[in-house]
Protein backbone atom coordinates (compact mmCIF):
# COMPACT_ATOMS: atom_id res chain seq x y z
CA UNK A 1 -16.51 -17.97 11.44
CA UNK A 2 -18.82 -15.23 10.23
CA UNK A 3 -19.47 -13.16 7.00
CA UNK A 4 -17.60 -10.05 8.83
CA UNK A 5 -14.16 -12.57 10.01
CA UNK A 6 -13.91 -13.65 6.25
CA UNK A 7 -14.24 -9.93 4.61
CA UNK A 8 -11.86 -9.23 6.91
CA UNK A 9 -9.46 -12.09 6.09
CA UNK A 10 -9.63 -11.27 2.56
CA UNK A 11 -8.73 -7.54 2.86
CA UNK A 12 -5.51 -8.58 5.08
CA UNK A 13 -4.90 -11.15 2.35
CA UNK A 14 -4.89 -8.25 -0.75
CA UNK A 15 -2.63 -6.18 1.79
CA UNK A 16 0.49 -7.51 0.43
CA UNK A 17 -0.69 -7.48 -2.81
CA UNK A 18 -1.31 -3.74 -2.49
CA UNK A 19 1.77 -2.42 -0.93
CA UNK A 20 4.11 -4.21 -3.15
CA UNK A 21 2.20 -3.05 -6.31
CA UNK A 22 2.42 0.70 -4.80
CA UNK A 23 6.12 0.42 -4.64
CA UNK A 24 6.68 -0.85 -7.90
CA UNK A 25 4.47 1.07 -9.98
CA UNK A 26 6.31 4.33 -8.30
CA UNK A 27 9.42 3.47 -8.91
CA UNK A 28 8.33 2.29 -12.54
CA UNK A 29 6.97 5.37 -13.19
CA UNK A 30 9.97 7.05 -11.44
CA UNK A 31 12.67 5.26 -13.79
CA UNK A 32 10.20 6.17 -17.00
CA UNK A 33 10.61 9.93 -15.61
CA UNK A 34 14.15 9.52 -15.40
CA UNK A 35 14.69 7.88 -18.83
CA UNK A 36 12.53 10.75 -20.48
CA UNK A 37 14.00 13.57 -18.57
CA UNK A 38 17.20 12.32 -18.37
CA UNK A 39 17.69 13.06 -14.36
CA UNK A 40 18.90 9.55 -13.74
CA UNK A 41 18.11 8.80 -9.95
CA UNK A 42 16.11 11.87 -9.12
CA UNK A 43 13.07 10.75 -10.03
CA UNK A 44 13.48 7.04 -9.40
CA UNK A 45 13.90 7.94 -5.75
CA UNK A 46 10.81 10.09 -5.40
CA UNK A 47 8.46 7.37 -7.48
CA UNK A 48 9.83 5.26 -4.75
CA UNK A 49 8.96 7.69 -1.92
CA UNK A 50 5.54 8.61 -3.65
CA UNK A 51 5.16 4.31 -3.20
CA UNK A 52 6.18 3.81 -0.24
CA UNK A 53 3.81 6.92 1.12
CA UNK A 54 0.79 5.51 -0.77
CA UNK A 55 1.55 2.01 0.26
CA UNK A 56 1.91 2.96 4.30
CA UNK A 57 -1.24 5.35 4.15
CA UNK A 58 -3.52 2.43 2.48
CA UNK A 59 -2.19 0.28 4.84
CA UNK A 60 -3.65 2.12 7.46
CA UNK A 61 -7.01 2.50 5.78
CA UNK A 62 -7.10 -1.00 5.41
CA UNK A 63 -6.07 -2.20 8.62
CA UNK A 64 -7.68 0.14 11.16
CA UNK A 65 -11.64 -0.55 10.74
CA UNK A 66 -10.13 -4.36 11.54
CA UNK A 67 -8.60 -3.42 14.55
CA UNK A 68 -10.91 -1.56 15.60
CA UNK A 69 -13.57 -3.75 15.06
CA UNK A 70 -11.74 -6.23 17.24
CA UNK A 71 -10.92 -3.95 20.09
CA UNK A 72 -14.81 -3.47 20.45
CA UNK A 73 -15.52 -7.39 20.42
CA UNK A 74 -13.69 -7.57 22.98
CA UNK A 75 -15.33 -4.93 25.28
């Protein structure tokens, strides 16, 4: 396996990682809103939409120069 199969291993490995901490820190930060302003799921639910954006958007910066790279391999 070369240097470029095992950077790319290790960014799909931290993909997880990334996506779940997206979602929770927006709905943490959401439900801090909420408790401060006192808007009780109106802010929860757009931390958790703010997440779940970021999350889906770095999931396709992460996984598109690996598919790509493979797609040209296998020209």
């Amino acid at each position: 396996m070369n240097r470029s199969r095992w950077i790319d291993a290790f960014r799909l490995i931290g993909l997880g990682w990334y996506v779940a901490t997206s979602i929770v820190l927006g709905v943490v930060v959401g439900l801090l809103i909420d408790g401060w302003v006192d808007t009780k799921p109106l802010f929860t639910l757009i931390g958790l939409g703010l997440g779940l954006t970021i999350a889906f958007y770095g999931l396709y910066r992460l996984v598109y120069p690996v598919l790509k790279r493979n797609d040209k391999e296998k020209d």
